[in-house]
PDB file of N, CA and C in Angstrom:
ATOM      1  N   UNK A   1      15.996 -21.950  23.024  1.00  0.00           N
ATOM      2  CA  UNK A   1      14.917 -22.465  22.195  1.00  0.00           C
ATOM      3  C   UNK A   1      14.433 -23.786  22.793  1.00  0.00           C
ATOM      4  N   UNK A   2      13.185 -23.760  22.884  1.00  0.00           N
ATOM      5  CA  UNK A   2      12.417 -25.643  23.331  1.00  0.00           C
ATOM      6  C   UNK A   2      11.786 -25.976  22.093  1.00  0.00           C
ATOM      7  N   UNK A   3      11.973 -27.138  22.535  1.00  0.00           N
ATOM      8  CA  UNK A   3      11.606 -27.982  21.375  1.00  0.00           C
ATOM      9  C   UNK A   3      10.638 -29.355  21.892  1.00  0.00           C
ATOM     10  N   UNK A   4       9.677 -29.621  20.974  1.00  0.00           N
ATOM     11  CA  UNK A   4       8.882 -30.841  20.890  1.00  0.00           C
ATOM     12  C   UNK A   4       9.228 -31.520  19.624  1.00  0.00           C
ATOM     13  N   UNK A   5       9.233 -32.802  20.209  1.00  0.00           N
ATOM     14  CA  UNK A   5       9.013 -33.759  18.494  1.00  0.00           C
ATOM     15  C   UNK A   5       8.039 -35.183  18.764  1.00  0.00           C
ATOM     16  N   UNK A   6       7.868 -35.113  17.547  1.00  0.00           N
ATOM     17  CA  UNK A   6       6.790 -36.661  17.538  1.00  0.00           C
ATOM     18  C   UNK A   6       6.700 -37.252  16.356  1.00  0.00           C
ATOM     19  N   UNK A   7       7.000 -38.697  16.628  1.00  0.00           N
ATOM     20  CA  UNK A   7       7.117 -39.475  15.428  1.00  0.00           C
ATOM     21  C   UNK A   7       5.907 -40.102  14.919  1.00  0.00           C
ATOM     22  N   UNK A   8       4.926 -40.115  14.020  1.00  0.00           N
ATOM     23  CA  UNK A   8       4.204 -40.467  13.416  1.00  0.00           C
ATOM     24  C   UNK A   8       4.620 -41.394  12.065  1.00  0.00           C
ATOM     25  N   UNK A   9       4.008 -42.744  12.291  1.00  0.00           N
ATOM     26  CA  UNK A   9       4.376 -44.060  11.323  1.00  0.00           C
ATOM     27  C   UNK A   9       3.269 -44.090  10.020  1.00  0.00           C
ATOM     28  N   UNK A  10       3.411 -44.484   8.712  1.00  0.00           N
ATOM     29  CA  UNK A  10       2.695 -44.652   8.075  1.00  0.00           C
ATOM     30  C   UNK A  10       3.122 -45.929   7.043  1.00  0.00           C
ATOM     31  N   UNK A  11       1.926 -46.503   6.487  1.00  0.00           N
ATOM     32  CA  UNK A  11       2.609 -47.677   4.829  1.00  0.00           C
ATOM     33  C   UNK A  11       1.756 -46.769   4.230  1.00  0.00           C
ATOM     34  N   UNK A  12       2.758 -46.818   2.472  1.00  0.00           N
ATOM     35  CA  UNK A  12       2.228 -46.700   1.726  1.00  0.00           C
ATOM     36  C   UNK A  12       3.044 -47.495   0.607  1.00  0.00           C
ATOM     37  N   UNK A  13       2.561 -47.463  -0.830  1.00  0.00           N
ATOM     38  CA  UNK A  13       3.027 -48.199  -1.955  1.00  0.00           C
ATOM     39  C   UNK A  13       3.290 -47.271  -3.092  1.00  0.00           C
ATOM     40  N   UNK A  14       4.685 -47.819  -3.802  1.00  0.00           N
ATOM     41  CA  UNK A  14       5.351 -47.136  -4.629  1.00  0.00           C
ATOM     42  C   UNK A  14       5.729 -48.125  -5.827  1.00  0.00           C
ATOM     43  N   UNK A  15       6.054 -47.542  -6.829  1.00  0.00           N
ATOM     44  CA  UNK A  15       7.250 -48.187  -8.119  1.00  0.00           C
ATOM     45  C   UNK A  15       7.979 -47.081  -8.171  1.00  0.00           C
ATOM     46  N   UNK A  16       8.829 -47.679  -8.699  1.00  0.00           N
ATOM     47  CA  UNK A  16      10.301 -46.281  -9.718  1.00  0.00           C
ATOM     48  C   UNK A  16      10.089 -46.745 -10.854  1.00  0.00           C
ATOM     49  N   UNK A  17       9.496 -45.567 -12.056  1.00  0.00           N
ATOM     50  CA  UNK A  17       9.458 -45.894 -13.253  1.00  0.00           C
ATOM     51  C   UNK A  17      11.169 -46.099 -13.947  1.00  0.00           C
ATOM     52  N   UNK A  18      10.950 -46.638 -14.984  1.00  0.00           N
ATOM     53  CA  UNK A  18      12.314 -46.609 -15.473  1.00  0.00           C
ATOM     54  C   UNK A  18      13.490 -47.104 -15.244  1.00  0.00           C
ATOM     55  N   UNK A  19      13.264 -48.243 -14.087  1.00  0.00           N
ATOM     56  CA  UNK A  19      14.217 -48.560 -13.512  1.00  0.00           C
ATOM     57  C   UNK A  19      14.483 -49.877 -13.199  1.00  0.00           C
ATOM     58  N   UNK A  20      15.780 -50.468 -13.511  1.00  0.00           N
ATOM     59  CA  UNK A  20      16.214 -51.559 -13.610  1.00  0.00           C
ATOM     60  C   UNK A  20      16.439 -52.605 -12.347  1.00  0.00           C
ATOM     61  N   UNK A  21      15.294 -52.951 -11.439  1.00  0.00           N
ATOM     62  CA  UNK A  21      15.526 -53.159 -10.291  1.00  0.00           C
ATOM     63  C   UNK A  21      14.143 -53.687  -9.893  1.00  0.00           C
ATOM     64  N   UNK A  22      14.535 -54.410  -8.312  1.00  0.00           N
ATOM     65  CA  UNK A  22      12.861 -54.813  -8.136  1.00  0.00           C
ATOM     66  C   UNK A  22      12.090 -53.913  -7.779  1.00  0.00           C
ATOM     67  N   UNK A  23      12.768 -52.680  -7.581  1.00  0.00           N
ATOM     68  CA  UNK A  23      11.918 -51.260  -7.269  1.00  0.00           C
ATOM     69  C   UNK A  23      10.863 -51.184  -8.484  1.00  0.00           C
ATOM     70  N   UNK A  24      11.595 -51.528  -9.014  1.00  0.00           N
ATOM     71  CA  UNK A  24      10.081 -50.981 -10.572  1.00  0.00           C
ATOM     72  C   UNK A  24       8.575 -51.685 -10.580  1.00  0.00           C
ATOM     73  N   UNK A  25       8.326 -52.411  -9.584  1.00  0.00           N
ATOM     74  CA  UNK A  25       6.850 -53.465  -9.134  1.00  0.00           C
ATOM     75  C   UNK A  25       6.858 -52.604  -8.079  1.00  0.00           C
ATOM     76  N   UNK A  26       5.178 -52.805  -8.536  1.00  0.00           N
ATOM     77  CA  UNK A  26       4.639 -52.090  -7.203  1.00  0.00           C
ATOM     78  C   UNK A  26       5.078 -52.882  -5.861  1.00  0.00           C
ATOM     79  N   UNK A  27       5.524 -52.243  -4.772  1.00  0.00           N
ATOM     80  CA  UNK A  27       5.857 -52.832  -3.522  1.00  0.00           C
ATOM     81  C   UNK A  27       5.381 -51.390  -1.999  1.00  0.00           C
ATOM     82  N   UNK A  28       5.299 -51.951  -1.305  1.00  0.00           N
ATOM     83  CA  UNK A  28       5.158 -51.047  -0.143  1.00  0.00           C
ATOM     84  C   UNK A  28       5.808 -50.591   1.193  1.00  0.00           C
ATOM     85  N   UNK A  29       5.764 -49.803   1.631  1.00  0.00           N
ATOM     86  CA  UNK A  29       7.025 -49.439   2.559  1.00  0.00           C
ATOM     87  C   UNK A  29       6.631 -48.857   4.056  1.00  0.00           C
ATOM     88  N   UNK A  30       7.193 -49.019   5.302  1.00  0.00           N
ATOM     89  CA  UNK A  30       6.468 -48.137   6.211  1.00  0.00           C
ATOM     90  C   UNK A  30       7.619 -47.310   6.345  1.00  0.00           C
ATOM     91  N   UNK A  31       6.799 -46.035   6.055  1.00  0.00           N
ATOM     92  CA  UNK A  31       6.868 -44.377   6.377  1.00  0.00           C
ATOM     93  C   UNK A  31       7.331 -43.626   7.637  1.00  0.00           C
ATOM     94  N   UNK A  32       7.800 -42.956   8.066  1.00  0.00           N
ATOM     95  CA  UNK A  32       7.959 -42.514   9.344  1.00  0.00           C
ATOM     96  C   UNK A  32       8.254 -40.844   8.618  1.00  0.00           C
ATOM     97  N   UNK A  33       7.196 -39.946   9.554  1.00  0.00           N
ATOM     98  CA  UNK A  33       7.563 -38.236   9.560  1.00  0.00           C
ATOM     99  C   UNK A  33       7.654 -37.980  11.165  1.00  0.00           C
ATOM    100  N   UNK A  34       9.052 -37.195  11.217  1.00  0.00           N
ATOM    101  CA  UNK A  34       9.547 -36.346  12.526  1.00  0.00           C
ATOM    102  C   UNK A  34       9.020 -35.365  12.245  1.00  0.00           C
ATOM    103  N   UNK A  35       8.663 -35.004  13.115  1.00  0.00           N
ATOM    104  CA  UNK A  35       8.384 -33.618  13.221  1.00  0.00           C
ATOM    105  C   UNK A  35       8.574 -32.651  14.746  1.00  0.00           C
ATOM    106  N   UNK A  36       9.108 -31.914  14.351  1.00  0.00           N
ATOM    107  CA  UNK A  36       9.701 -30.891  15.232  1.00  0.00           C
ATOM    108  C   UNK A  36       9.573 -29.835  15.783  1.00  0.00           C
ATOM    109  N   UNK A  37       9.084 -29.090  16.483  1.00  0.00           N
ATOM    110  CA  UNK A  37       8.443 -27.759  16.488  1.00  0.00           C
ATOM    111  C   UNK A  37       9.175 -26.878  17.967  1.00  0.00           C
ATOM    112  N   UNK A  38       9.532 -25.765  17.818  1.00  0.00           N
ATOM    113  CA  UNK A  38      10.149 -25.215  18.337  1.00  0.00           C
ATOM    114  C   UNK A  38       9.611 -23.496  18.988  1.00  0.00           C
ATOM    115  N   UNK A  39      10.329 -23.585  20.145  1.00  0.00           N
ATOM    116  CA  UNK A  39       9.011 -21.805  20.670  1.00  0.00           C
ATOM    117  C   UNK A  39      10.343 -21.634  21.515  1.00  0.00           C
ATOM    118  N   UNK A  40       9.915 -20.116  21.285  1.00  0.00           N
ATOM    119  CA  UNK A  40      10.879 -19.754  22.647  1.00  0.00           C
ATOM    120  C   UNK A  40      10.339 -19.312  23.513  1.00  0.00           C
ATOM    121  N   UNK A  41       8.985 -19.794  24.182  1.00  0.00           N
ATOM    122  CA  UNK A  41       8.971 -19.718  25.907  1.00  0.00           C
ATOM    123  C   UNK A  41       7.739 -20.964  25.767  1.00  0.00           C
ATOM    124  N   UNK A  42       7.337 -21.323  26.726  1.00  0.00           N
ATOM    125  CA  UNK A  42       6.645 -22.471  26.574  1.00  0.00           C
ATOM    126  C   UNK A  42       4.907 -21.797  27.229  1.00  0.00           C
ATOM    127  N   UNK A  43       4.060 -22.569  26.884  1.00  0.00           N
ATOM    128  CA  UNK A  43       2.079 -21.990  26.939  1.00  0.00           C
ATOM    129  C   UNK A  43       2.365 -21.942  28.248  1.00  0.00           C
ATOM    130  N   UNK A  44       0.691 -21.314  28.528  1.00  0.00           N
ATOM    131  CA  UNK A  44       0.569 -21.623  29.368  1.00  0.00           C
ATOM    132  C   UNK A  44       0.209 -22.697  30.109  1.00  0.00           C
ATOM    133  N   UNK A  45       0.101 -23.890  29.340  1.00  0.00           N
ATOM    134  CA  UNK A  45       0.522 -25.127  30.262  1.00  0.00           C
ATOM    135  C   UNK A  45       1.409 -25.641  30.510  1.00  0.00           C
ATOM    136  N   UNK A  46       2.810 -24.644  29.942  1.00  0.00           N
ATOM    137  CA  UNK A  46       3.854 -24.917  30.590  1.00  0.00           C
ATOM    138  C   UNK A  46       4.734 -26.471  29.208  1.00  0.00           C
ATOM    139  N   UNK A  47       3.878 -26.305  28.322  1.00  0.00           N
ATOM    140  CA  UNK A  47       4.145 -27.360  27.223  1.00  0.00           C
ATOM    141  C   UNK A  47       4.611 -25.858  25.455  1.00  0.00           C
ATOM    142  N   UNK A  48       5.537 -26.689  24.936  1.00  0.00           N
ATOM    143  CA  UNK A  48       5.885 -26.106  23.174  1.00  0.00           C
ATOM    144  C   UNK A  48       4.176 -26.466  22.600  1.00  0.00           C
ATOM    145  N   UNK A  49       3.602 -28.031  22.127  1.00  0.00           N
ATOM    146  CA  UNK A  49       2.418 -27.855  22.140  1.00  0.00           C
ATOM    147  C   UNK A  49       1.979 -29.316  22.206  1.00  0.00           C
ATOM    148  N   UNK A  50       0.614 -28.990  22.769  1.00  0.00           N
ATOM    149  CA  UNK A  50       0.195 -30.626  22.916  1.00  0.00           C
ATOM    150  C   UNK A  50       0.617 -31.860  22.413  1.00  0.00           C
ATOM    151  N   UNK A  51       0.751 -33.242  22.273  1.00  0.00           N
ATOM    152  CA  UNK A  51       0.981 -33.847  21.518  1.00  0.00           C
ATOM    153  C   UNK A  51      -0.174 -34.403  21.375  1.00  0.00           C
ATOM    154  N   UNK A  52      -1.297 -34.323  21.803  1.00  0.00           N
ATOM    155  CA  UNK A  52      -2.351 -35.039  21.154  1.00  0.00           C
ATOM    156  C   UNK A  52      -2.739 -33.672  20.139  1.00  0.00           C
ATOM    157  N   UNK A  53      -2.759 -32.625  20.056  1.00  0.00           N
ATOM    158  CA  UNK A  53      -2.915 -31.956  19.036  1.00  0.00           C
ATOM    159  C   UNK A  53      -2.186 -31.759  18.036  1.00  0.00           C
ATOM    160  N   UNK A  54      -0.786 -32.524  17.878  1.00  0.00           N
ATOM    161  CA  UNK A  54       0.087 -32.435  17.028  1.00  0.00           C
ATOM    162  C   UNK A  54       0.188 -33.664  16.333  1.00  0.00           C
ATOM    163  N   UNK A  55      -0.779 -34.717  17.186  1.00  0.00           N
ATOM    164  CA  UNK A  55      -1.005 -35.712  16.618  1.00  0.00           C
ATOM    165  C   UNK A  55      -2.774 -35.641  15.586  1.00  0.00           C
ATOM    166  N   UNK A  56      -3.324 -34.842  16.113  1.00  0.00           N
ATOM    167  CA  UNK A  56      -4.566 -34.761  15.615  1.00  0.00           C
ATOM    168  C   UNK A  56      -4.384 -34.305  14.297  1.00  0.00           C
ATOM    169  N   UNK A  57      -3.475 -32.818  14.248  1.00  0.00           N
ATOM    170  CA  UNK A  57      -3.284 -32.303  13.180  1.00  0.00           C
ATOM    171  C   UNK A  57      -2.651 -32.697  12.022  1.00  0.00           C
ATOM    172  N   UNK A  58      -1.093 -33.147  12.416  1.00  0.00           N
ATOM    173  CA  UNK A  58      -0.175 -33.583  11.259  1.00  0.00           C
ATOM    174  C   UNK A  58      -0.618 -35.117  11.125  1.00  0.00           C
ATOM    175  N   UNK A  59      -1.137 -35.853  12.325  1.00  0.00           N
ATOM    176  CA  UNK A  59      -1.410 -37.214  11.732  1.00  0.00           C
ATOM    177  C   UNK A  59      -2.668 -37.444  11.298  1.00  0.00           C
ATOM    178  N   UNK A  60      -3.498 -36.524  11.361  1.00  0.00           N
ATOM    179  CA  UNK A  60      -4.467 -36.495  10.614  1.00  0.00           C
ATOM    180  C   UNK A  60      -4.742 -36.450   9.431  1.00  0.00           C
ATOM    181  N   UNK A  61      -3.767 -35.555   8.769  1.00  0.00           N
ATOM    182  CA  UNK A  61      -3.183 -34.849   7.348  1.00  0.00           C
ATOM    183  C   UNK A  61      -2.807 -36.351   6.783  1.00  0.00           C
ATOM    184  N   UNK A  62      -1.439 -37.113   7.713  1.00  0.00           N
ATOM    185  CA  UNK A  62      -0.779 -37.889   6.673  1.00  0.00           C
ATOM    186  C   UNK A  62      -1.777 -39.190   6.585  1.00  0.00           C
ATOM    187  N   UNK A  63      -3.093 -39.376   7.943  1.00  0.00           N
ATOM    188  CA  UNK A  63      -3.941 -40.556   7.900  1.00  0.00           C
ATOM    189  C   UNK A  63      -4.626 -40.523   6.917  1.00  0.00           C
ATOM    190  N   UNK A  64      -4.888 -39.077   6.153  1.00  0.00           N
ATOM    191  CA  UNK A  64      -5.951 -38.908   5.332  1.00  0.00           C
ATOM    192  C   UNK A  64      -5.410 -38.520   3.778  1.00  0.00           C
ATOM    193  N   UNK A  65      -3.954 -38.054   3.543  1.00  0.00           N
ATOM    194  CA  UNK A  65      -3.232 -37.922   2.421  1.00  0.00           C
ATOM    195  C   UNK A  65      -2.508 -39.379   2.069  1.00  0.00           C
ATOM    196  N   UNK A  66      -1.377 -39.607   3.206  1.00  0.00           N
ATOM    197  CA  UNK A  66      -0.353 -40.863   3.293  1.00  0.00           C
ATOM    198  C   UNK A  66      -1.085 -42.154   3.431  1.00  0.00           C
ATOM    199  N   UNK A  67      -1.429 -42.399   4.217  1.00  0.00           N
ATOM    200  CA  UNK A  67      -1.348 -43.849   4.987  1.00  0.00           C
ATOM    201  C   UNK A  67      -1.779 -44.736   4.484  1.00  0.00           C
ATOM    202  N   UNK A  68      -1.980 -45.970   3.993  1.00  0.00           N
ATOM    203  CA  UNK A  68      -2.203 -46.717   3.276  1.00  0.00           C
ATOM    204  C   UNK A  68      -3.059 -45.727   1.839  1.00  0.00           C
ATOM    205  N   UNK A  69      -1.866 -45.288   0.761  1.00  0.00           N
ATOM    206  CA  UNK A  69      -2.313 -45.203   0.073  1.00  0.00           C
ATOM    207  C   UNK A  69      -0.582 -45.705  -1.475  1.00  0.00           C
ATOM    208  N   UNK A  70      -1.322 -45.162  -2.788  1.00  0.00           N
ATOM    209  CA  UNK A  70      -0.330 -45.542  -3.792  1.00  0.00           C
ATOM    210  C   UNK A  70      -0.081 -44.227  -3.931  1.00  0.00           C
ATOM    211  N   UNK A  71       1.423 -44.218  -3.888  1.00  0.00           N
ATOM    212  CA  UNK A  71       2.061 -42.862  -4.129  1.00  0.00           C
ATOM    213  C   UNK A  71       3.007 -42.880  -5.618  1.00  0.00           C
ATOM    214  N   UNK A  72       2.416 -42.645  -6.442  1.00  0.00           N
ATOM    215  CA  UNK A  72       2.610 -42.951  -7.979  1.00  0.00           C
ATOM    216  C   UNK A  72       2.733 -41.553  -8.807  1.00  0.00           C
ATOM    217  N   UNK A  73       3.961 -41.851  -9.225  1.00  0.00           N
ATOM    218  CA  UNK A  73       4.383 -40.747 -10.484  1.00  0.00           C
ATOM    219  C   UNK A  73       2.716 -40.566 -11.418  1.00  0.00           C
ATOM    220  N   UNK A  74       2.599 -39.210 -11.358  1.00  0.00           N
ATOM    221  CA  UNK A  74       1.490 -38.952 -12.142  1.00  0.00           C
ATOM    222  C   UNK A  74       1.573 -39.525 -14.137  1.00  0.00           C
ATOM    223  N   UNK A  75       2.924 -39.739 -14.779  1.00  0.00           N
ATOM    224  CA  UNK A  75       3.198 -40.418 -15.940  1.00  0.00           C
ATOM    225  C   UNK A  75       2.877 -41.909 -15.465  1.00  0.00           C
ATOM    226  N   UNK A  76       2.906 -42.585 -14.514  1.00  0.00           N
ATOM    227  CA  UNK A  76       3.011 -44.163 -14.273  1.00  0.00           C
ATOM    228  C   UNK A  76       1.599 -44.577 -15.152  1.00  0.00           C
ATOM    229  N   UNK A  77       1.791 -45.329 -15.785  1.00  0.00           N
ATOM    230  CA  UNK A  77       0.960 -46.295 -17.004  1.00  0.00           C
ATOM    231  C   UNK A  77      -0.038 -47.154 -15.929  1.00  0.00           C
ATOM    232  N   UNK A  78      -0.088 -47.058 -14.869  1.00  0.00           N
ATOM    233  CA  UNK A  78      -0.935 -48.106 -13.617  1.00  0.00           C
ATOM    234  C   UNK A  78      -2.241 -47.143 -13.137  1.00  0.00           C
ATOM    235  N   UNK A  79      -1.791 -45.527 -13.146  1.00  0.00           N
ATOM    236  CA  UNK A  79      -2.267 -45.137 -12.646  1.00  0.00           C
ATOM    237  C   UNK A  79      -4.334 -44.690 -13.694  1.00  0.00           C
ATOM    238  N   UNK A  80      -4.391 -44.606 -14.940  1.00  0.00           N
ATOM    239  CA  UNK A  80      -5.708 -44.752 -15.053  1.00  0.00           C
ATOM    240  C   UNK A  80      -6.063 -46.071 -14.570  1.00  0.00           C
ATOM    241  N   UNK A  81      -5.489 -47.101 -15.089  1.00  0.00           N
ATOM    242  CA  UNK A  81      -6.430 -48.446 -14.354  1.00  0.00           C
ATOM    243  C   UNK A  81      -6.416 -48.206 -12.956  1.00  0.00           C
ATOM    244  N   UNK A  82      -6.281 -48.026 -12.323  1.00  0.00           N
ATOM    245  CA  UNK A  82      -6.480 -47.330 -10.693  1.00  0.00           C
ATOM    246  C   UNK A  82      -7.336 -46.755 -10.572  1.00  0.00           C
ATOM    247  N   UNK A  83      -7.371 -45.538 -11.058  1.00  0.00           N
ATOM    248  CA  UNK A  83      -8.543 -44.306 -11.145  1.00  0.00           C
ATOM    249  C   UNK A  83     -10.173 -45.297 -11.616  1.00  0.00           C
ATOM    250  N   UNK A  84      -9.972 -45.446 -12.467  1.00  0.00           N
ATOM    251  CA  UNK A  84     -10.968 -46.961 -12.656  1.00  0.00           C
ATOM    252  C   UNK A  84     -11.345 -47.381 -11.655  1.00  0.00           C
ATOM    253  N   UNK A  85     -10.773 -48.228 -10.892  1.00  0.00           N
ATOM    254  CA  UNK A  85     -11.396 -49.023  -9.756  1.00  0.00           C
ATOM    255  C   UNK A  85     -12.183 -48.229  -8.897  1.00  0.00           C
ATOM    256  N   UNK A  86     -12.477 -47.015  -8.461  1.00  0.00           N
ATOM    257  CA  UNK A  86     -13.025 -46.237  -7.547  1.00  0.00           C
ATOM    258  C   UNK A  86     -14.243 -46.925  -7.590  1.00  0.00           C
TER     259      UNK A  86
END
């Protein structure tokens, strides 16, 4: 089996509802997704698969889902005043 991987970095911002700690304020964190992908014979360029296309694709996804955004329990009490600000 071959294998490719590529690490793609992201921030985003969180709380933990319910919880007794400085986790419970909003604060922010940088992110990191591995990702891994595996073939058993390699293209014909002799590559598992591009990494600028594996960067286009999955870091595209998390630039446009993840990356600087608030990742908030859908119950969190913050989140209409948020929706608001748009």
């Amino acid at each position: 089996m071959l294998s490719v991987t590529r690490e793609i970095t992201f921030c985003y911002g969180h709380r933990l509802l319910n919880y007794d700690g400085k986790c419970r304020h909003l604060h922010g964190h940088n992110g990191r997704a591995v990702i891994t992908l595996e073939a058993e014979r390699l293209d014909d360029l002799g590559i598992v698969m591009d990494f600028s296309q594996l960067k286009k694709v999955v870091g595209g996804w998390i630039d446009a889902t993840l990356d600087h955004r608030m990742l908030l329990h859908r119950d969190d009490p913050v989140v209409p005043f948020l929706r608001q600000q748009n």
